[in-house]
PDB file of N, CA and C in Angstrom:
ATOM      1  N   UNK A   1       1.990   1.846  -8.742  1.00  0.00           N
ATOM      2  CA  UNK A   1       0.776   2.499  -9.242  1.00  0.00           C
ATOM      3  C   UNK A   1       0.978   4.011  -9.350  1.00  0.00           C
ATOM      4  N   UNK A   2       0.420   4.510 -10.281  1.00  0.00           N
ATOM      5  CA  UNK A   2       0.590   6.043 -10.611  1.00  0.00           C
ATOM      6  C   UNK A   2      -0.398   6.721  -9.707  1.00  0.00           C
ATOM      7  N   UNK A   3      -0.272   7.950  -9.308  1.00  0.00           N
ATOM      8  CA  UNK A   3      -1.046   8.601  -8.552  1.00  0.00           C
ATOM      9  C   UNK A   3      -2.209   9.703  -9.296  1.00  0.00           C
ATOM     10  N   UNK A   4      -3.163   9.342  -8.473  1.00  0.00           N
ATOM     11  CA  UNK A   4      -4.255  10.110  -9.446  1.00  0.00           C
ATOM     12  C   UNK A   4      -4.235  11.524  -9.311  1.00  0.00           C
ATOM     13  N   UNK A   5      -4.474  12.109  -9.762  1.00  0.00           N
ATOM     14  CA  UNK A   5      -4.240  13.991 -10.162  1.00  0.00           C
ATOM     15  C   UNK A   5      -5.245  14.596  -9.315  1.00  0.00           C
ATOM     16  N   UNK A   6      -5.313  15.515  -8.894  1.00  0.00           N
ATOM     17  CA  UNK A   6      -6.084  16.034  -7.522  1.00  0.00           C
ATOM     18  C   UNK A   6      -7.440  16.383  -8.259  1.00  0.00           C
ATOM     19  N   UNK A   7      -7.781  16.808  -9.546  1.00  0.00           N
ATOM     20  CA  UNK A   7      -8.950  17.060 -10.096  1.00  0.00           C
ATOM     21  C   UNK A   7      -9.335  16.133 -10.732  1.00  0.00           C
ATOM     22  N   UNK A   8      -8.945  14.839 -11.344  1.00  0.00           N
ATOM     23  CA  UNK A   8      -9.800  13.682 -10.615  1.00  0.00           C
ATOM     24  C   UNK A   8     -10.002  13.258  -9.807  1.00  0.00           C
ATOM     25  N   UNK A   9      -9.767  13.301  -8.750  1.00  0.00           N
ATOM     26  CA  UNK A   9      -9.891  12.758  -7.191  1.00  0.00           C
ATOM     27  C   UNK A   9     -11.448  14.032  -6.361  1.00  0.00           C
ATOM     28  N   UNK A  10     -10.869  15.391  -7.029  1.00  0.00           N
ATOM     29  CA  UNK A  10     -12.312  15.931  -6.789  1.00  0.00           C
ATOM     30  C   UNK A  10     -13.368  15.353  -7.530  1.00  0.00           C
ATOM     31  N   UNK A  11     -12.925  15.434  -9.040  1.00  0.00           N
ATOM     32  CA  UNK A  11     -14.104  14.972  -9.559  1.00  0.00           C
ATOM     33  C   UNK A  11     -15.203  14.085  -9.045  1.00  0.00           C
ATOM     34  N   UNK A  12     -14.320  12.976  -8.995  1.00  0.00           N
ATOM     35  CA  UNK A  12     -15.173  11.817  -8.105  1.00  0.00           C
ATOM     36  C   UNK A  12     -15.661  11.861  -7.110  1.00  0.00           C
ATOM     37  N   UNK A  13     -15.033  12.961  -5.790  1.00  0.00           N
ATOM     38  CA  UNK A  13     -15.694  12.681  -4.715  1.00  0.00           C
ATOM     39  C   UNK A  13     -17.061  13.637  -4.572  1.00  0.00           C
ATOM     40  N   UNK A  14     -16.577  14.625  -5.188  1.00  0.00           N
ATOM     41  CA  UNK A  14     -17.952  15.761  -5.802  1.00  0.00           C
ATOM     42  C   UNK A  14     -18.896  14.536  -6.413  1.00  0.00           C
ATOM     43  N   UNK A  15     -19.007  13.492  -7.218  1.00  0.00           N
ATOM     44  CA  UNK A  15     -19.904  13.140  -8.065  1.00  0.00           C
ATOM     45  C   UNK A  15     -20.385  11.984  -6.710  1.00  0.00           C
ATOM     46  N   UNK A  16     -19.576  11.701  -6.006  1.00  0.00           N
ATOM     47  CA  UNK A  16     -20.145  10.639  -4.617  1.00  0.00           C
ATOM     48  C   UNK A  16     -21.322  11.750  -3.653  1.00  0.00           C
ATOM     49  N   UNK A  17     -20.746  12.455  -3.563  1.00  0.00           N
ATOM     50  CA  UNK A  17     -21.366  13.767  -2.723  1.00  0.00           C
ATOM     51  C   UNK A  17     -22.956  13.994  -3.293  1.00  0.00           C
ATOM     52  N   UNK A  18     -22.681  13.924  -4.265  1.00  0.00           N
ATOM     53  CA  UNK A  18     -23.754  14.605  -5.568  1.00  0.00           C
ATOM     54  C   UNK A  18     -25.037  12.897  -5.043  1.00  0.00           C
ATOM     55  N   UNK A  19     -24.305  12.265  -5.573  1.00  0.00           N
ATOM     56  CA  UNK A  19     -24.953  10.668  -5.194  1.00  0.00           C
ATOM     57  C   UNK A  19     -25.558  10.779  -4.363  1.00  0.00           C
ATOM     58  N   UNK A  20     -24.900  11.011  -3.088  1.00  0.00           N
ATOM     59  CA  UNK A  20     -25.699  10.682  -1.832  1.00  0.00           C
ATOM     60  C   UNK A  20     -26.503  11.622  -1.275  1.00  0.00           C
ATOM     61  N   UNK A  21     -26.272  12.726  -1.524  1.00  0.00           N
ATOM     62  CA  UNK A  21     -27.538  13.664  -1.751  1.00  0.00           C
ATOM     63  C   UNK A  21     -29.025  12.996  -2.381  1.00  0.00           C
ATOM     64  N   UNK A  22     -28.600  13.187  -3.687  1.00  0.00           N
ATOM     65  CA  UNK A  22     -29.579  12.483  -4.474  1.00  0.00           C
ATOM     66  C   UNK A  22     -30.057  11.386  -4.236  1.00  0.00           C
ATOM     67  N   UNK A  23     -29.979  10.337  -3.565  1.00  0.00           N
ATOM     68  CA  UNK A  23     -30.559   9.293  -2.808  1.00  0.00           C
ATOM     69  C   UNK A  23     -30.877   9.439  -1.389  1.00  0.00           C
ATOM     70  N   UNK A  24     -30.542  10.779  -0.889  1.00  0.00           N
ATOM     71  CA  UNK A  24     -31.078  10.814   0.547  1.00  0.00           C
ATOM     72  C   UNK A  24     -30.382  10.529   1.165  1.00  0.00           C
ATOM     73  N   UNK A  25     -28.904  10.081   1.085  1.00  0.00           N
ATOM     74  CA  UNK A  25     -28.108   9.448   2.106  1.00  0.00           C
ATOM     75  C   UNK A  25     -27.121  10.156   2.658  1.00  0.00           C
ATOM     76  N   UNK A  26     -26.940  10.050   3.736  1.00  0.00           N
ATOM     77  CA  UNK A  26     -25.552  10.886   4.638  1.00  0.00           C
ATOM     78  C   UNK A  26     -24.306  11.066   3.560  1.00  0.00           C
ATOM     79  N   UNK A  27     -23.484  12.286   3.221  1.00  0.00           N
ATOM     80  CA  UNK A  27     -21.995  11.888   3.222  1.00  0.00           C
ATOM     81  C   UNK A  27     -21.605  11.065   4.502  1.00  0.00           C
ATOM     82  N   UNK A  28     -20.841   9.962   3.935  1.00  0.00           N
ATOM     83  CA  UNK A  28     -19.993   9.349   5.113  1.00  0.00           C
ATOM     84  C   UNK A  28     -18.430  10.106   5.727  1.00  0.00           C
ATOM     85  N   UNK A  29     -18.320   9.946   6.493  1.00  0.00           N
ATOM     86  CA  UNK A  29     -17.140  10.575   7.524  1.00  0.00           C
ATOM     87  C   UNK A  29     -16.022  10.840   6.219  1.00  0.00           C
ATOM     88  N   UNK A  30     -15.343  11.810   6.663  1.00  0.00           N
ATOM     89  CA  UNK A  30     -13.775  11.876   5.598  1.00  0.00           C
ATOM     90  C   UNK A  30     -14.283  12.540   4.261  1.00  0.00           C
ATOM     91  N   UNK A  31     -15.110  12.037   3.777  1.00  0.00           N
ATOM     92  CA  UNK A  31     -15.314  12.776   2.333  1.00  0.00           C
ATOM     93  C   UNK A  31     -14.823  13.989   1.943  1.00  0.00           C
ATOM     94  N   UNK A  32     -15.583  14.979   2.865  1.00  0.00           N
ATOM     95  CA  UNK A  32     -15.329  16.475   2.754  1.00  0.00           C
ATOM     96  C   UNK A  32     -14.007  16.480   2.700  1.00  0.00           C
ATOM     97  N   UNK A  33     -13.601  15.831   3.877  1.00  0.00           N
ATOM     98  CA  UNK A  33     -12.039  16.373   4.539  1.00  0.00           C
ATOM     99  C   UNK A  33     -11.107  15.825   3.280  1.00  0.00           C
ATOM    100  N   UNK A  34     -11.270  14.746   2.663  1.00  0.00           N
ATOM    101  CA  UNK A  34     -10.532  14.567   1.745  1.00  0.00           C
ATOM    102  C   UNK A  34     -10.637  15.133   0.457  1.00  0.00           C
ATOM    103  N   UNK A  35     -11.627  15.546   0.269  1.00  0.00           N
ATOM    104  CA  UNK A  35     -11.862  16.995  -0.656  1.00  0.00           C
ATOM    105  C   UNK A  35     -11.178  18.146  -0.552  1.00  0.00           C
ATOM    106  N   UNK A  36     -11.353  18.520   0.498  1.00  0.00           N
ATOM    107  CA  UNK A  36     -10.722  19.679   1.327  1.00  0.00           C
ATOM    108  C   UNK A  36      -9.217  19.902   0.756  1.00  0.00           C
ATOM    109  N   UNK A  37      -8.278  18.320   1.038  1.00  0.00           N
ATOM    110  CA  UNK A  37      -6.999  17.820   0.581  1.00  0.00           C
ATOM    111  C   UNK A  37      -6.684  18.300  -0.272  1.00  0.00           C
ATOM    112  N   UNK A  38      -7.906  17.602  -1.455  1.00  0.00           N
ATOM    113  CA  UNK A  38      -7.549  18.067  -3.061  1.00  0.00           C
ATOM    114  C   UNK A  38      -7.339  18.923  -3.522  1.00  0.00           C
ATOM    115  N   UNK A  39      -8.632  20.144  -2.889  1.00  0.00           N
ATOM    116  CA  UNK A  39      -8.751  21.446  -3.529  1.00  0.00           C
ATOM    117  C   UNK A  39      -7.507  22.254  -3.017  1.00  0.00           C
ATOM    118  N   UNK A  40      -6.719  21.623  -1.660  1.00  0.00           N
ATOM    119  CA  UNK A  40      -5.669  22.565  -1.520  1.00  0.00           C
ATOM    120  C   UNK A  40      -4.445  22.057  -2.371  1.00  0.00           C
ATOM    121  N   UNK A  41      -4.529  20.800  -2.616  1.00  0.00           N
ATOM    122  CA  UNK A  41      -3.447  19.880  -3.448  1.00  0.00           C
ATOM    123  C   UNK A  41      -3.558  21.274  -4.739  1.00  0.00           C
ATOM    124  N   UNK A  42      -4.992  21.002  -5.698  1.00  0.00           N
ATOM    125  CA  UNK A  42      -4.676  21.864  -6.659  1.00  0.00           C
ATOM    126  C   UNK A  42      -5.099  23.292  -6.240  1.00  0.00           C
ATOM    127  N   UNK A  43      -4.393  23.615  -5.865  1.00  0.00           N
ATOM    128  CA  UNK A  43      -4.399  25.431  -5.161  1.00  0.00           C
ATOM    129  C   UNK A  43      -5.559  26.215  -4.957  1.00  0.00           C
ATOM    130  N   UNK A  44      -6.876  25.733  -4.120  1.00  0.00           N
ATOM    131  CA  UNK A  44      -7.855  26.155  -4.412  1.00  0.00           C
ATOM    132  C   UNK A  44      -8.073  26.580  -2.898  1.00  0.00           C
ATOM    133  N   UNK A  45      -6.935  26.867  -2.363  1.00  0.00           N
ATOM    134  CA  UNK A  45      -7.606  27.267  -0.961  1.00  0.00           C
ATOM    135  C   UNK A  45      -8.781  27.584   0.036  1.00  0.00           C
ATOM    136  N   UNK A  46      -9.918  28.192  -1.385  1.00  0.00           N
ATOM    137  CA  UNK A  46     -11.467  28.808  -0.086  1.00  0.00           C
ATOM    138  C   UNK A  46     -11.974  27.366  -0.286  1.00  0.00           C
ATOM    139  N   UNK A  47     -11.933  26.837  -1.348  1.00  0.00           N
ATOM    140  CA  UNK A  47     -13.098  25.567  -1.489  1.00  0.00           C
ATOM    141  C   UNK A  47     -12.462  24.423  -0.573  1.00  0.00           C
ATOM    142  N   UNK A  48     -11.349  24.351  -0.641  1.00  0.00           N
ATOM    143  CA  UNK A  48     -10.384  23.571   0.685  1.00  0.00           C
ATOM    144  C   UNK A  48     -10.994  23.701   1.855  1.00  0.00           C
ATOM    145  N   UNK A  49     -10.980  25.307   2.625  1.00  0.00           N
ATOM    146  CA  UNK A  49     -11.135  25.569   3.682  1.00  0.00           C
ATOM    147  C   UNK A  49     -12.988  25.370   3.344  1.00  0.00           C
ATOM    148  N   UNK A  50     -13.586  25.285   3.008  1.00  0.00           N
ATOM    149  CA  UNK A  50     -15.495  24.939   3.084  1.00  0.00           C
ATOM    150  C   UNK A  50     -15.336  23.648   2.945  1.00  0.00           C
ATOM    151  N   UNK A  51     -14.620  23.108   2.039  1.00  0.00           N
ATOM    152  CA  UNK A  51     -14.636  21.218   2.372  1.00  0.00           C
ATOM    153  C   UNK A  51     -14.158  20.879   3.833  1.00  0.00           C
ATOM    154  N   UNK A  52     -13.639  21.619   4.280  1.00  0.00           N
ATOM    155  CA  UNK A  52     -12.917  20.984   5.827  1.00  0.00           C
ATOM    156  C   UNK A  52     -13.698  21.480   6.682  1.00  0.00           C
ATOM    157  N   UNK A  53     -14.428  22.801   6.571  1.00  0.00           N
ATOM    158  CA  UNK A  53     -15.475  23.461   7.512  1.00  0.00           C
ATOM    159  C   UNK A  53     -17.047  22.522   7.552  1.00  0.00           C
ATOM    160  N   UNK A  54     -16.819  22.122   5.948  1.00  0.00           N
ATOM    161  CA  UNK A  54     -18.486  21.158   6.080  1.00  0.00           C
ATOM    162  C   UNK A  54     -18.029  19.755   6.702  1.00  0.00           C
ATOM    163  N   UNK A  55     -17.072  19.366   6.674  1.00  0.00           N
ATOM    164  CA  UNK A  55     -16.878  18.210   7.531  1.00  0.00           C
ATOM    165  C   UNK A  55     -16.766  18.234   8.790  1.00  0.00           C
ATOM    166  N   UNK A  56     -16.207  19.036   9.349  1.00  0.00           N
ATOM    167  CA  UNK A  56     -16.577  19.743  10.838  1.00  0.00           C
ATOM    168  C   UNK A  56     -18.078  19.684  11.412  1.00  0.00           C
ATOM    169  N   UNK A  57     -18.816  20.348  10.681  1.00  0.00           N
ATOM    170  CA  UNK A  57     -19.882  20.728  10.283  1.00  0.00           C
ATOM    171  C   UNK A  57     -20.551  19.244  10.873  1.00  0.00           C
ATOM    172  N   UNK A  58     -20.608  18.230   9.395  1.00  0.00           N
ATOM    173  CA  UNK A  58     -21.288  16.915   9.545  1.00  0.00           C
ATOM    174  C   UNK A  58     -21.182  16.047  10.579  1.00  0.00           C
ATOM    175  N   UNK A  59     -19.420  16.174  11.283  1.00  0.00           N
ATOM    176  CA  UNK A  59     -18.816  15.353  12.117  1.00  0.00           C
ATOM    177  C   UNK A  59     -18.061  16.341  13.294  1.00  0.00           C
ATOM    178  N   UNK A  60     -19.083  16.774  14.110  1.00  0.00           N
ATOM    179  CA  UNK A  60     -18.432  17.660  14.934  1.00  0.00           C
ATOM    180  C   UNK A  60     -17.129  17.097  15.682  1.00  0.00           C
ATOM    181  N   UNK A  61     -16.999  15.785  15.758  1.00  0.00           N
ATOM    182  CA  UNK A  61     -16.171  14.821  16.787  1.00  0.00           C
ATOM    183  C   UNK A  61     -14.698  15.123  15.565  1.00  0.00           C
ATOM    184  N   UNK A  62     -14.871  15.546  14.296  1.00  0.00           N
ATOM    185  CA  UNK A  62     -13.937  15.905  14.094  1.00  0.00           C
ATOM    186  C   UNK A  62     -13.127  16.881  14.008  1.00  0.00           C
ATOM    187  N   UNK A  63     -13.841  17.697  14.797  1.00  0.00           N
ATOM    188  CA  UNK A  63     -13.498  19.155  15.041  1.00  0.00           C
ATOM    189  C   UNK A  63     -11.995  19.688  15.541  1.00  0.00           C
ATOM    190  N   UNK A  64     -11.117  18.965  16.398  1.00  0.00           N
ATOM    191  CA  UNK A  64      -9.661  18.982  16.840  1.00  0.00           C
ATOM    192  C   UNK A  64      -8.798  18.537  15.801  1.00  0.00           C
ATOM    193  N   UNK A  65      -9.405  17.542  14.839  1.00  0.00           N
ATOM    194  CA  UNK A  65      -8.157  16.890  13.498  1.00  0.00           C
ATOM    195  C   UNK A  65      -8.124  17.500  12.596  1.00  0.00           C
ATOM    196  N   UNK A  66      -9.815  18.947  12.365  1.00  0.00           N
ATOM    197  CA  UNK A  66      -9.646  19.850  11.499  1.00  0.00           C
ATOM    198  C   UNK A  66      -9.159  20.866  11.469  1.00  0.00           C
ATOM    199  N   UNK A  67      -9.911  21.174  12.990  1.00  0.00           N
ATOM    200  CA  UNK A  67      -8.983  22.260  13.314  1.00  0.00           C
ATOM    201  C   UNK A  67      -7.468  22.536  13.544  1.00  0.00           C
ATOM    202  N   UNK A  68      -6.714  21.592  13.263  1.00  0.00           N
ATOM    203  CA  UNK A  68      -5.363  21.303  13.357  1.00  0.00           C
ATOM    204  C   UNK A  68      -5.095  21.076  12.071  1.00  0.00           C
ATOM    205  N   UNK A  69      -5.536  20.526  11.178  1.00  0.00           N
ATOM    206  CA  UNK A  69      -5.424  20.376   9.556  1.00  0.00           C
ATOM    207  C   UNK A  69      -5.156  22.418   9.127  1.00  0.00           C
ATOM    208  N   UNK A  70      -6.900  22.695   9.524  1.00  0.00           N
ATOM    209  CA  UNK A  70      -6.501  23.682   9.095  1.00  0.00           C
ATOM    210  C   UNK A  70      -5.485  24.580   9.804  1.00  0.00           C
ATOM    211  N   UNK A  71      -5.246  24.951  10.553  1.00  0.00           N
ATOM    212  CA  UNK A  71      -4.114  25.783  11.445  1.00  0.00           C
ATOM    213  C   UNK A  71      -2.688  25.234  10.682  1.00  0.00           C
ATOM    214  N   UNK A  72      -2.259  24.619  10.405  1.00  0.00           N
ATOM    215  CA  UNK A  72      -1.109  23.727   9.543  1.00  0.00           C
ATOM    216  C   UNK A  72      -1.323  24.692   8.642  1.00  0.00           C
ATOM    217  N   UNK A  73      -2.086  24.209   7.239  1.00  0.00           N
ATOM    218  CA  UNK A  73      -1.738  23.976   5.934  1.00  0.00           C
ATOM    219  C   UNK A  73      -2.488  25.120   5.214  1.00  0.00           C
ATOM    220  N   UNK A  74      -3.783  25.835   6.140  1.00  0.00           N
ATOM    221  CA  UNK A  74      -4.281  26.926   5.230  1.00  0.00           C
ATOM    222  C   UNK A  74      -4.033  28.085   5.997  1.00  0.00           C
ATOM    223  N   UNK A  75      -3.255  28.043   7.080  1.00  0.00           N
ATOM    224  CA  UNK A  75      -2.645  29.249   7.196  1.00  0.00           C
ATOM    225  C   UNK A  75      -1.225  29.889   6.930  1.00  0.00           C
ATOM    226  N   UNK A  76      -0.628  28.852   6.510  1.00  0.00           N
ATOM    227  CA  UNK A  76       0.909  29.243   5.931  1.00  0.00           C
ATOM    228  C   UNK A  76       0.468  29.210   4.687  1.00  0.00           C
ATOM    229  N   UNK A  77       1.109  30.248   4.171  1.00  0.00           N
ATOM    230  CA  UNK A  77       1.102  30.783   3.035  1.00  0.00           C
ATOM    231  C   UNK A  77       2.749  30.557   2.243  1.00  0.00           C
TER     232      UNK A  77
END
């Protein structure tokens, strides 16, 4: 299987995000953080680091896997 391109992969999860807003419903766990992924996949570093901060945010219990995500990957330059 071919791998999907990081700005479709935002696309979609932005338009899930968008969804569950709009119906009132929680983002579920990971979303952000796998957003987060993308936007650093395609070089977008601040929106990376606010996708990984709002998942923190939603899921404080994930606060050590982010904070280690980020310490990794958005501080080497």
């Amino acid at each position: 299987p071919s791998e999907v391109p990081p700005s479709v992969q935002i696309e979609k999860l932005r338009a899930d995000i968008d969804k569950a807003e709009a119906s009132g419903k929680p983002v579920p766990p990971g979303i952000y953080a796998h957003l987060g992924f993308m936007y650093a996949a395609y070089g977008n570093k601040e929106l990376a680091l606010q996708s990984l901060m709002k998942e923190k945010e939603l899921f404080p219990e994930s606060a050590v896997f982010i904070d280690g995500i980020i310490q990794r990957s958005m501080t080497n330059s």
